[in-house]
N, C-alpha and C. Protein backbone atom coordinates (compact mmCIF):
# COMPACT_ATOMS: atom_id res chain seq x y z
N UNK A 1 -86.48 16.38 128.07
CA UNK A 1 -87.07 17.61 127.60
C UNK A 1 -86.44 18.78 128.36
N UNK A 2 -86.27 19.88 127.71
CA UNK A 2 -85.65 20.75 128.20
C UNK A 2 -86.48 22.42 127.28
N UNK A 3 -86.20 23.18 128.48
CA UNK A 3 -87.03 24.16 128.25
C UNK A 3 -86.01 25.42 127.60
N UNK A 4 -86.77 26.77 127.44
CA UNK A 4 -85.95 27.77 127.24
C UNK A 4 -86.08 28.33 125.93
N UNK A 5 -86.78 27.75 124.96
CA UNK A 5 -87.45 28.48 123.81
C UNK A 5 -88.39 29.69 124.39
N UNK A 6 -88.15 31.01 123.97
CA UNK A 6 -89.18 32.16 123.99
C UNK A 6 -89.77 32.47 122.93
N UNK A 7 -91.19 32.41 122.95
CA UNK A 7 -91.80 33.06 121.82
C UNK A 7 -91.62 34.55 121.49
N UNK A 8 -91.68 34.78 120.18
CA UNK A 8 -91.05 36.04 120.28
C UNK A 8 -91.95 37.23 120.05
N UNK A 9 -93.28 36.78 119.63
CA UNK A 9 -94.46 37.77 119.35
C UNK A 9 -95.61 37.61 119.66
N UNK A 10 -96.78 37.98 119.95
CA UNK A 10 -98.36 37.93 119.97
C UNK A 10 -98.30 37.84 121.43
N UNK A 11 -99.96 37.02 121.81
CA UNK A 11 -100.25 37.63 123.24
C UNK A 11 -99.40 36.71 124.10
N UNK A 12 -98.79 35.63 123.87
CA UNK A 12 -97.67 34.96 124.72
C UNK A 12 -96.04 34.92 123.96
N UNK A 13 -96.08 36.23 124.08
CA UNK A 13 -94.53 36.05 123.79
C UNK A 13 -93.42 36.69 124.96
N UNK A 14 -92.73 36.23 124.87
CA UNK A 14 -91.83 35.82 126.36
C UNK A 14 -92.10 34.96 126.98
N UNK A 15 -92.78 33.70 126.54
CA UNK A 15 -93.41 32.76 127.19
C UNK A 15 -92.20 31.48 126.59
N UNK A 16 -92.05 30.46 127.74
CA UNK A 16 -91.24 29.47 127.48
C UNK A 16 -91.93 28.37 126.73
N UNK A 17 -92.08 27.43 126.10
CA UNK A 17 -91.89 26.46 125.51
C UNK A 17 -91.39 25.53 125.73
N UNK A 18 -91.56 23.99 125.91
CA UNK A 18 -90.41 23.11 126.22
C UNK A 18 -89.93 22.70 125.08
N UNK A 19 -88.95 21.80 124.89
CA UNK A 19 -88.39 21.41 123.93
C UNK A 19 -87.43 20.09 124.03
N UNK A 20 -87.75 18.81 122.95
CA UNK A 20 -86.86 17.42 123.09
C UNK A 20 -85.29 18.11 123.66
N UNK A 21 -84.68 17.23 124.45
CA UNK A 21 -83.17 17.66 124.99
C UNK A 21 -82.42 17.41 123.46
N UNK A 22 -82.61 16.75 122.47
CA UNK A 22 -81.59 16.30 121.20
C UNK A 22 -82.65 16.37 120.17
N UNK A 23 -81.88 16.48 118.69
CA UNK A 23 -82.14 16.12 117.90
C UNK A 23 -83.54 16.70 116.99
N UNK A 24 -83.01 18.16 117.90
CA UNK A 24 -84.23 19.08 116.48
C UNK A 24 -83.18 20.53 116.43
N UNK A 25 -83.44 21.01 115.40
CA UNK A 25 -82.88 22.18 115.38
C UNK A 25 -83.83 23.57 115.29
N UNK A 26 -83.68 24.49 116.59
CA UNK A 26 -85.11 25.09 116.76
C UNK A 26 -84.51 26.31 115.97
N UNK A 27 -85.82 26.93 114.79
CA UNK A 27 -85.73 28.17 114.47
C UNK A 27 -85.08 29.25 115.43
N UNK A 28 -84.08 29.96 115.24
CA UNK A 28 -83.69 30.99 115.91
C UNK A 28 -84.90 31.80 115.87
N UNK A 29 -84.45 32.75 117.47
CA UNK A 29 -85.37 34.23 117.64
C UNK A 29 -84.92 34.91 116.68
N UNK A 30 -84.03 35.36 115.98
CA UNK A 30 -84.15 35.80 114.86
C UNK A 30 -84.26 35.55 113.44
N UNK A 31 -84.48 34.60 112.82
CA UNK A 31 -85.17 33.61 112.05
C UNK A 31 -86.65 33.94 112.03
N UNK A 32 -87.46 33.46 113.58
CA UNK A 32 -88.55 33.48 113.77
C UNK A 32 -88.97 35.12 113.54
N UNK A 33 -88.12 36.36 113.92
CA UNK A 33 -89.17 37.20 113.78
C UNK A 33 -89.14 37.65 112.20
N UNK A 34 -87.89 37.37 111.85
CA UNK A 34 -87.69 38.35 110.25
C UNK A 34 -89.07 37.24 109.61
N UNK A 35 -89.53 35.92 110.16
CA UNK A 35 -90.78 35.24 109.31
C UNK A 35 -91.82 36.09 109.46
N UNK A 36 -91.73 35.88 110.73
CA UNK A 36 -93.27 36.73 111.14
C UNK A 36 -93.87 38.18 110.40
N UNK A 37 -92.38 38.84 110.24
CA UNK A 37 -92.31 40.54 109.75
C UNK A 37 -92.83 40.27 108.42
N UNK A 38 -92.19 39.65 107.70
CA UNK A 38 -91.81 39.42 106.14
C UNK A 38 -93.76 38.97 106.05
N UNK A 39 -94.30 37.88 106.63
CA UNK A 39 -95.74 37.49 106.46
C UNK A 39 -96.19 38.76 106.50
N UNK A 40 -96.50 39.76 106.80
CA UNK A 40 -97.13 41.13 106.64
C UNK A 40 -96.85 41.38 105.17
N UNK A 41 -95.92 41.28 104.94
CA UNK A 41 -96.02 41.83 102.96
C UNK A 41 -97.04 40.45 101.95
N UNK A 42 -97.25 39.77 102.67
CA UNK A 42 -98.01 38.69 101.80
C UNK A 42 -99.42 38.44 102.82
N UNK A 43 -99.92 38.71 103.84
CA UNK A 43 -101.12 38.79 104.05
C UNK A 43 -101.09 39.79 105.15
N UNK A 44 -102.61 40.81 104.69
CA UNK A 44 -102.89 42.01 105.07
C UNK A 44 -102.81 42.03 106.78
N UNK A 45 -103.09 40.57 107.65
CA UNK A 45 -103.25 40.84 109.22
C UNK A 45 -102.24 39.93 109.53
N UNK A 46 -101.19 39.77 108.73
CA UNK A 46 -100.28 38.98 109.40
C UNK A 46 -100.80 37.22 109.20
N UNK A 47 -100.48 36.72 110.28
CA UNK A 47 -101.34 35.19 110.46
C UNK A 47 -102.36 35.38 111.11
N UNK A 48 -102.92 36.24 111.10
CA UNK A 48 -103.80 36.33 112.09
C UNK A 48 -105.38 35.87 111.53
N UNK A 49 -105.54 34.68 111.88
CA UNK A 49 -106.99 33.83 111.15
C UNK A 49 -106.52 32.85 110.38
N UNK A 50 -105.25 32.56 110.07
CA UNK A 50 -105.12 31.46 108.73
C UNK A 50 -104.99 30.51 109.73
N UNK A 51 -105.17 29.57 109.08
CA UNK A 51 -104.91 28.01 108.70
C UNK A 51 -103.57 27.41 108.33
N UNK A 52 -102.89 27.18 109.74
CA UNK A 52 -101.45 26.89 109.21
C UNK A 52 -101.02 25.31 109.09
N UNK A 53 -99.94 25.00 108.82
CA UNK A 53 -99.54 23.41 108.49
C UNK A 53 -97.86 23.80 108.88
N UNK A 54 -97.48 22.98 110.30
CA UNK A 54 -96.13 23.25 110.58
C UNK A 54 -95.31 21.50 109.74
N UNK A 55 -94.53 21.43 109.04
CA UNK A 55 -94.19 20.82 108.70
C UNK A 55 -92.42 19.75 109.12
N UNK A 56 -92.31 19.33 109.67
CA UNK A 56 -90.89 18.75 109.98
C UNK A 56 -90.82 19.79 111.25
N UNK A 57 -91.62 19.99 112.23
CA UNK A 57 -92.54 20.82 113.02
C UNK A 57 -90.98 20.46 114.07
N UNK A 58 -90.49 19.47 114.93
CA UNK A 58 -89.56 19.52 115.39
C UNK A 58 -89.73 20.04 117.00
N UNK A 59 -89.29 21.30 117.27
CA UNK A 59 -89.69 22.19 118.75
C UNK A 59 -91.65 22.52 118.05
N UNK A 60 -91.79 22.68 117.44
CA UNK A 60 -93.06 23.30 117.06
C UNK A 60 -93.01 25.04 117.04
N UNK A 61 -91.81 25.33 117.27
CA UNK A 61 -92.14 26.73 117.60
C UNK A 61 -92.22 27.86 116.48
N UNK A 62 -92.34 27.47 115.11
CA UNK A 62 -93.22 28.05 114.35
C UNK A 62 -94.55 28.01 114.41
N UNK A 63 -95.19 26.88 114.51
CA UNK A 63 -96.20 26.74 114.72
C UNK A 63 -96.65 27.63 116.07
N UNK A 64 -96.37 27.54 116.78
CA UNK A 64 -96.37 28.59 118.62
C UNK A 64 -96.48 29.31 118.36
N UNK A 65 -95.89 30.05 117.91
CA UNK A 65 -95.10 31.85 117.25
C UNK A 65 -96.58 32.06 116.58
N UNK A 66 -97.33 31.09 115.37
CA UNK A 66 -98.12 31.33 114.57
C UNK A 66 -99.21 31.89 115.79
N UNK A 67 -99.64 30.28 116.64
CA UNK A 67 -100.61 30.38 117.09
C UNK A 67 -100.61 32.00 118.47
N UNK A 68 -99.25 32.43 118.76
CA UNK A 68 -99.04 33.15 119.78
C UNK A 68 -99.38 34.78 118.85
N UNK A 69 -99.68 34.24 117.48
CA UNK A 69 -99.88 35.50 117.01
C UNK A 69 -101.16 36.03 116.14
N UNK A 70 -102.28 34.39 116.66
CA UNK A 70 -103.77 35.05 116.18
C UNK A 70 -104.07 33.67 115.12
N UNK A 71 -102.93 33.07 114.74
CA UNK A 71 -103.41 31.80 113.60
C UNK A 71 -104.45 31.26 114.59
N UNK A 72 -106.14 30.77 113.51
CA UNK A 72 -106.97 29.97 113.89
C UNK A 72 -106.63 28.49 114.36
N UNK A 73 -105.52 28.17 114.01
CA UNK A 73 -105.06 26.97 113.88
C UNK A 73 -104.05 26.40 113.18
N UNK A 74 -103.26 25.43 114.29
CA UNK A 74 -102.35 25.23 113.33
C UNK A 74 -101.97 23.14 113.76
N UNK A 75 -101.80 22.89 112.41
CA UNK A 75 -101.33 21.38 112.24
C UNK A 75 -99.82 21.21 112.61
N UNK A 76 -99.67 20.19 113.63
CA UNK A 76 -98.27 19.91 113.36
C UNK A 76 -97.91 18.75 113.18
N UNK A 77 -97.15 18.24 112.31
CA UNK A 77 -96.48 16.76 111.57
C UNK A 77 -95.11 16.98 111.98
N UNK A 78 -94.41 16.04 112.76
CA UNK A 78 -93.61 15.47 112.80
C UNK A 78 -93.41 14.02 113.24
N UNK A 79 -91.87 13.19 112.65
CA UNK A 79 -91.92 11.66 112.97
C UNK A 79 -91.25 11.64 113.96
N UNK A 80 -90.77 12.67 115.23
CA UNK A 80 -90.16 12.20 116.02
C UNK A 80 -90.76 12.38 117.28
N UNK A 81 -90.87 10.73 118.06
CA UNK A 81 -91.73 10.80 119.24
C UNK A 81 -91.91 12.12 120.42
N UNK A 82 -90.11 12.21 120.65
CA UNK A 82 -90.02 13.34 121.58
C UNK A 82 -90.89 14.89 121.47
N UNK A 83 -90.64 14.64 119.72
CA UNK A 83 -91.10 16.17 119.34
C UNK A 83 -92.60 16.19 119.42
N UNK A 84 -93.24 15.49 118.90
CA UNK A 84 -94.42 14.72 118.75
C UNK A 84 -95.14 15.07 120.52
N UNK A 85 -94.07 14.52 121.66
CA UNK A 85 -94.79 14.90 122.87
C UNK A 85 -94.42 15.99 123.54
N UNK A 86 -93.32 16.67 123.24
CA UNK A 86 -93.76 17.99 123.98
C UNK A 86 -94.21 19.21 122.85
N UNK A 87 -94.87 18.85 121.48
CA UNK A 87 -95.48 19.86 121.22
C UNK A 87 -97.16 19.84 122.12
N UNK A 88 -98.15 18.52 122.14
CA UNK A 88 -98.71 18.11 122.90
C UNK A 88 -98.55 18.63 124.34
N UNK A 89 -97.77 18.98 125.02
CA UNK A 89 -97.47 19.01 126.32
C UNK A 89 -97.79 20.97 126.41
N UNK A 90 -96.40 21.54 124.89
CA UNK A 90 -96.84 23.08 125.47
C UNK A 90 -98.45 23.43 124.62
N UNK A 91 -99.20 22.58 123.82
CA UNK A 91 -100.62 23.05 123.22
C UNK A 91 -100.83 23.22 125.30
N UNK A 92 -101.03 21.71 125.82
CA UNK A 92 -102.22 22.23 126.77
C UNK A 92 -101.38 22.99 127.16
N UNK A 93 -100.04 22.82 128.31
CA UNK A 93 -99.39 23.99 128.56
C UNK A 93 -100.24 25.56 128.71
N UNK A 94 -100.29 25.77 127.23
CA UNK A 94 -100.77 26.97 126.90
C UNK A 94 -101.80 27.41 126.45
N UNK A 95 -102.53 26.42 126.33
CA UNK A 95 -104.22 26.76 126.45
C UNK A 95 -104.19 27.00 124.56
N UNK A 96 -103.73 26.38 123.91
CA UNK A 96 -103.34 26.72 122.66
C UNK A 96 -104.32 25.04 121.83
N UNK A 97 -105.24 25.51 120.60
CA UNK A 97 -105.93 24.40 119.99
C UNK A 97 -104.97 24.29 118.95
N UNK A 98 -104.62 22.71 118.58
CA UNK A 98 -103.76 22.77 117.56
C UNK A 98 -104.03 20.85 117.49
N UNK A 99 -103.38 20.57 116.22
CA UNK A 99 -103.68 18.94 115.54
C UNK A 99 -102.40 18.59 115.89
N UNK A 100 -102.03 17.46 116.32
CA UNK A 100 -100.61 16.91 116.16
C UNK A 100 -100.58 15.52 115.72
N UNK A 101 -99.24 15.40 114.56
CA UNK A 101 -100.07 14.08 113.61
C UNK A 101 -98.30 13.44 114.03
N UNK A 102 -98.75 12.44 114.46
CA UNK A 102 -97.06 11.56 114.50
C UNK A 102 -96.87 11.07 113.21
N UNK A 103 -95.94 11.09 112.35
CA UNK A 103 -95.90 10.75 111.02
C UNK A 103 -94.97 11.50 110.63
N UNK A 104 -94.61 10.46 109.28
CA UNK A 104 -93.24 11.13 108.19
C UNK A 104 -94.03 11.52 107.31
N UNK A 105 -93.51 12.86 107.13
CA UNK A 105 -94.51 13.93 106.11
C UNK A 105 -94.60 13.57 104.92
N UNK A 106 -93.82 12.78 104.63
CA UNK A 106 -94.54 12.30 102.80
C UNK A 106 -95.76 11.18 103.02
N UNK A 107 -95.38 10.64 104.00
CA UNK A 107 -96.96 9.22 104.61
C UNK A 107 -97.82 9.94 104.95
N UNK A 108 -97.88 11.42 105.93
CA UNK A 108 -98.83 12.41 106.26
C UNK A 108 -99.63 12.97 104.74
N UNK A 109 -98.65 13.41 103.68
CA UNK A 109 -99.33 14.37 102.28
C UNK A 109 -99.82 12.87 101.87
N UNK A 110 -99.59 11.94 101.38
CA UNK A 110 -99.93 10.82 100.27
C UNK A 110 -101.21 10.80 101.01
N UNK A 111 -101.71 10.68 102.31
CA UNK A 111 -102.72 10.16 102.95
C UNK A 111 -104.25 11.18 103.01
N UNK A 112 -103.54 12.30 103.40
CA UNK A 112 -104.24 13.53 103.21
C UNK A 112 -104.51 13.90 101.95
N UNK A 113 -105.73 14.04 101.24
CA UNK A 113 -105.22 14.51 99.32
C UNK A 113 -106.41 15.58 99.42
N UNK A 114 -107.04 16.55 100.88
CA UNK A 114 -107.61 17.76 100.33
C UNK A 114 -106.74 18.23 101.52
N UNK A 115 -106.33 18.67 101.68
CA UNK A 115 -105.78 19.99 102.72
C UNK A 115 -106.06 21.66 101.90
N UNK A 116 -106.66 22.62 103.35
CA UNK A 116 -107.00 23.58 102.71
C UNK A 116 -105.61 24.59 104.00
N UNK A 117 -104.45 24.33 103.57
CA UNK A 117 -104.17 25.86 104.86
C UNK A 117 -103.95 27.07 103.61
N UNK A 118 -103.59 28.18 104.61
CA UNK A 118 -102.86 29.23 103.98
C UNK A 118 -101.87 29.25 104.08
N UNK A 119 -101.17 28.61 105.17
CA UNK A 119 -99.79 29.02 105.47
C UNK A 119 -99.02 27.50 105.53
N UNK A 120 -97.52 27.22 105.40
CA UNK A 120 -96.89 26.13 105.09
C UNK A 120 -95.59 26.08 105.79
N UNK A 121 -95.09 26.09 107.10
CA UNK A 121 -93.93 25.87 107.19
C UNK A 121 -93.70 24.54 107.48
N UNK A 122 -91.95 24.41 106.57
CA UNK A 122 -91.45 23.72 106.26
C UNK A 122 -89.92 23.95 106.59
N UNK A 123 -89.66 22.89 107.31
CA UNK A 123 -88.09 23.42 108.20
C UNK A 123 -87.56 21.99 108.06
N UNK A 124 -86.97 21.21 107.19
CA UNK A 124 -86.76 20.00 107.58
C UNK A 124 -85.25 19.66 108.15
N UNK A 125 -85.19 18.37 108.54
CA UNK A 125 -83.44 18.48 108.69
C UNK A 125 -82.72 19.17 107.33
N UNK A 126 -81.29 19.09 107.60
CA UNK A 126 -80.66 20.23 106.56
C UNK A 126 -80.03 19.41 106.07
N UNK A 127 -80.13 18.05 106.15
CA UNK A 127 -79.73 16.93 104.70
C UNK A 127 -80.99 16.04 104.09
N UNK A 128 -81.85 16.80 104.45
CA UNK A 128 -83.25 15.90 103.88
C UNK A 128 -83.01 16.21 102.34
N UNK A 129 -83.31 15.29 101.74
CA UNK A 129 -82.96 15.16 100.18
C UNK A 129 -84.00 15.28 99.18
N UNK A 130 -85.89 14.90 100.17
CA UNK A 130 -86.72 14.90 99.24
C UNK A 130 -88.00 15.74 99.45
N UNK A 131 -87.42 17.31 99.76
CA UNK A 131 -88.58 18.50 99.51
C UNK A 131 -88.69 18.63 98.42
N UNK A 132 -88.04 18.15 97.36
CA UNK A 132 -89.32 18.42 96.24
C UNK A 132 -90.60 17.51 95.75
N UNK A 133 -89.94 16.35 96.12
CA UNK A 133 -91.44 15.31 96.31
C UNK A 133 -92.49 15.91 97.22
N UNK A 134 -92.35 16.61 98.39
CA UNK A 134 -93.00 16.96 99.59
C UNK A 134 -93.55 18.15 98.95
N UNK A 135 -92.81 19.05 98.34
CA UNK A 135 -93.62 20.25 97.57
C UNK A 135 -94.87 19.78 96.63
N UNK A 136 -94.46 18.99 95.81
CA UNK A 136 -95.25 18.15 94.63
C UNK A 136 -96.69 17.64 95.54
N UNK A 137 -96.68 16.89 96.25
CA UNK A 137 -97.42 15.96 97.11
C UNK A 137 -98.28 17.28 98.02
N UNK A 138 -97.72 18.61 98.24
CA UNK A 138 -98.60 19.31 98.57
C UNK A 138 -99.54 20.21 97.94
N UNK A 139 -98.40 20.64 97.11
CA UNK A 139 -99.88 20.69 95.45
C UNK A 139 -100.48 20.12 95.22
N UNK A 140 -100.46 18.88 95.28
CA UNK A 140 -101.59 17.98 94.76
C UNK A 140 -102.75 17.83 95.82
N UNK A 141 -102.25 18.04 96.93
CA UNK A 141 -103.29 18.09 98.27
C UNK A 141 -103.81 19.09 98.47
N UNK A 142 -103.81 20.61 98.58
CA UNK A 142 -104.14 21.73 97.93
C UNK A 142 -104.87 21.88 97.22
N UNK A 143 -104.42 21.18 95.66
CA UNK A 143 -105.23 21.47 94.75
C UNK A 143 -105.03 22.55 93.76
N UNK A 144 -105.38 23.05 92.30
CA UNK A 144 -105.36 24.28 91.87
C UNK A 144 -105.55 25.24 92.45
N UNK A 145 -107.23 25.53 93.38
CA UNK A 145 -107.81 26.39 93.94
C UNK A 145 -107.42 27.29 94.68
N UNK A 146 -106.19 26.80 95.53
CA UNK A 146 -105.92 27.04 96.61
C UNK A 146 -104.49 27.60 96.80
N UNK A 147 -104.00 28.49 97.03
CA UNK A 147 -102.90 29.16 96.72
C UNK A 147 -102.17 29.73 98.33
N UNK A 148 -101.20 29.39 98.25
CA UNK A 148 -100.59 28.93 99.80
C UNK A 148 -99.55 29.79 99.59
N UNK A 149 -98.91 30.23 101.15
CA UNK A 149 -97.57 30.49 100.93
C UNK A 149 -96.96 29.44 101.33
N UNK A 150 -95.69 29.03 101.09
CA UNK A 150 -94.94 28.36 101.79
C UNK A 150 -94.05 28.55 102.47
N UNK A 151 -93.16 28.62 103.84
CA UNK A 151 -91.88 28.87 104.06
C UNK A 151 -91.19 28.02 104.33
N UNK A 152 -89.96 28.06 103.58
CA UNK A 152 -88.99 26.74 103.45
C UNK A 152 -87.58 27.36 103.91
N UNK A 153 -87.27 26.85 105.45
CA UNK A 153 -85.81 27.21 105.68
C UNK A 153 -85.01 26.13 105.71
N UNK A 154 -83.78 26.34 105.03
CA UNK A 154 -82.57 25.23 104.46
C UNK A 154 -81.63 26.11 104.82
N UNK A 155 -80.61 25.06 104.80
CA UNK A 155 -78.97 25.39 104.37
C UNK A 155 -79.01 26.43 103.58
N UNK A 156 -77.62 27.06 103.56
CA UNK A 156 -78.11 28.03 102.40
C UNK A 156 -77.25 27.49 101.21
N UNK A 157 -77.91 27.74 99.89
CA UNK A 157 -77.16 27.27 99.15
C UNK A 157 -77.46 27.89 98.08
N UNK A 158 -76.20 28.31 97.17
CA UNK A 158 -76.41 29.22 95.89
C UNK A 158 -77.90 28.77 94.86
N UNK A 159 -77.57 27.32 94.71
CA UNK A 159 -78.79 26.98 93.73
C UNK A 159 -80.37 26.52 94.44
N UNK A 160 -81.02 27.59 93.84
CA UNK A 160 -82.60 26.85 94.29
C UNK A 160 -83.06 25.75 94.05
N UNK A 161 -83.91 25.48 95.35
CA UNK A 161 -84.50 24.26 94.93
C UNK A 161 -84.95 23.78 93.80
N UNK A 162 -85.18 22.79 93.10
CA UNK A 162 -85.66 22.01 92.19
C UNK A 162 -87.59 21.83 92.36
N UNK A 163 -88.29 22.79 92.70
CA UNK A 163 -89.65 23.22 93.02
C UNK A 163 -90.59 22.70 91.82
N UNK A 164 -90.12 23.34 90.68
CA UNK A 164 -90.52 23.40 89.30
C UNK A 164 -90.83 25.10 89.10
N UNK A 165 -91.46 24.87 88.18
CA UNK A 165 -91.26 26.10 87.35
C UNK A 165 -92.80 27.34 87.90
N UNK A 166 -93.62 26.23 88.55
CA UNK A 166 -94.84 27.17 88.23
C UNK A 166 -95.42 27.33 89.76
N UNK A 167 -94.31 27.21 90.28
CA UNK A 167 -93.79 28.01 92.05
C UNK A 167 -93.28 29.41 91.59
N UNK A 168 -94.13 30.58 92.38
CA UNK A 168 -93.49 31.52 92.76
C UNK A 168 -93.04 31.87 93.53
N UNK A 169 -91.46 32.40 93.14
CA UNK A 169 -90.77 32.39 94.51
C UNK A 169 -91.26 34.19 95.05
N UNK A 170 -91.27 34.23 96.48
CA UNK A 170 -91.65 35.62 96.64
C UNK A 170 -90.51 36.27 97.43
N UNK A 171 -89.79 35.53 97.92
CA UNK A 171 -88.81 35.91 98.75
C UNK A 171 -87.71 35.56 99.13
N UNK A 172 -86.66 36.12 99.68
CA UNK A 172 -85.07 34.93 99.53
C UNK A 172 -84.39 35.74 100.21
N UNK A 173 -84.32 35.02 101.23
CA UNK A 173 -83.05 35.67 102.41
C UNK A 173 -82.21 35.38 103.04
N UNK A 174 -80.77 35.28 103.22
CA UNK A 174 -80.22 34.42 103.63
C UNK A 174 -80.42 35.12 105.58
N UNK A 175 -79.84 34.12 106.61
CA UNK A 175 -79.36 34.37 107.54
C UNK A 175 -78.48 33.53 108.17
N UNK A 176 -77.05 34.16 108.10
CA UNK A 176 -76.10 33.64 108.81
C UNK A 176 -75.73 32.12 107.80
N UNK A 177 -75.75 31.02 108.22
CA UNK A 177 -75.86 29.50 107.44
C UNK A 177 -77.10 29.07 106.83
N UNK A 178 -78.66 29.93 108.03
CA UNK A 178 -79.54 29.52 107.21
C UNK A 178 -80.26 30.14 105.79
N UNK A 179 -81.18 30.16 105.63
CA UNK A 179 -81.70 30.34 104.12
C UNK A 179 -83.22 30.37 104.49
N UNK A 180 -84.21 31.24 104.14
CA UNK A 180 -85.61 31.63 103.92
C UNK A 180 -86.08 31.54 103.13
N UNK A 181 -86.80 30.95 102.42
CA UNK A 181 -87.68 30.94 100.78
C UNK A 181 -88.75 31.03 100.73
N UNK A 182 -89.51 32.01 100.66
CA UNK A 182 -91.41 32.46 100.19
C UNK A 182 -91.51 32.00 98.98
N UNK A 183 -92.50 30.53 98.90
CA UNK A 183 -92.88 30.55 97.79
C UNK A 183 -94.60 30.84 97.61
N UNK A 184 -95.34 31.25 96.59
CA UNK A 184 -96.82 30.98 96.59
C UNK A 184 -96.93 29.31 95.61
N UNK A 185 -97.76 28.34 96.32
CA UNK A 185 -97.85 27.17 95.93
C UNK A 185 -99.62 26.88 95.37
């Protein structure tokens, strides 16, 4: 484990984070804030009170960022042990309440079939092949009722995902190699 992630906003930001030595790729500080900014045009206080779901969670430091910026709470799913224990490590660390589920996120959605968040990030590796099953599988866990944003950073790539049709996309930005996508789900 190796440290050196800074949060970049709320009441612990400039605060370190640890992080697995291999084998996650952590949201850039600039990544992380253009998310944070951009969430102000889609809810009135920011994250501040939602219900988040970090997904392919990795460093966790979306999820951090969330909770460093007022989220009530936030879930994190990932299948990799390392990641799995030092998100665990900076919750107490930082005096921060949060769920951490060891699991591959399609065994996490199939299992789960009410989830209520508001918020959805989704960062998976950048050859994962099956976010649109994972999109599908979270609608259905959701539900009609319940209307989410999602944020999905990928590769960037000219053609959009394969979502379906009755995803709105709200937003689309590239940065640098990566790619940003607001959808409402």
């Amino acid at each position: 484990m190796r440290k050196g992630l800074k949060l970049t906003g709320g009441s612990f930001a400039g605060k370190n984070i640890k992080v697995p030595a291999k084998g996650v790729r952590p949201a850039t500080n600039l990544v992380r804030e253009a998310i944070f900014s951009t969430l102000f045009s889609f809810f009135e206080n920011g994250v501040s009170r939602l219900n988040v779901l970090d997904l392919f969670a990795g460093t966790g430091s979306l999820g951090f960022e969330a909770l460093s910026r007022g989220a009530s709470g936030v879930t994190f799913v990932d299948s990799g042990k390392e990641s799995v224990r030092s998100i665990r490590i900076n919750l107490e660390d930082l005096g921060f309440k949060g769920e951490v589920i060891w699991s591959n996120v399609i065994r996490f959605l199939k299992i789960n079939r009410a989830l209520s968040y508001d918020l959805i990030f989704m960062d998976p590796p950048y050859r994962y092949k099956r976010c649109p099953e994972v999109v599908d599988l979270l609608k259905q866990a959701l539900g009609a009722q319940f209307a989410s944003v999602l944020v999905y950073e990928r590769s960037y790539e000219k053609e959009l995902p394969g979502f379906g049709d009755d995803n709105e996309i709200l937003k689309r930005k590239k940065y640098g190699q990566s790619e940003l996508l607001y959808y409402r789900i």
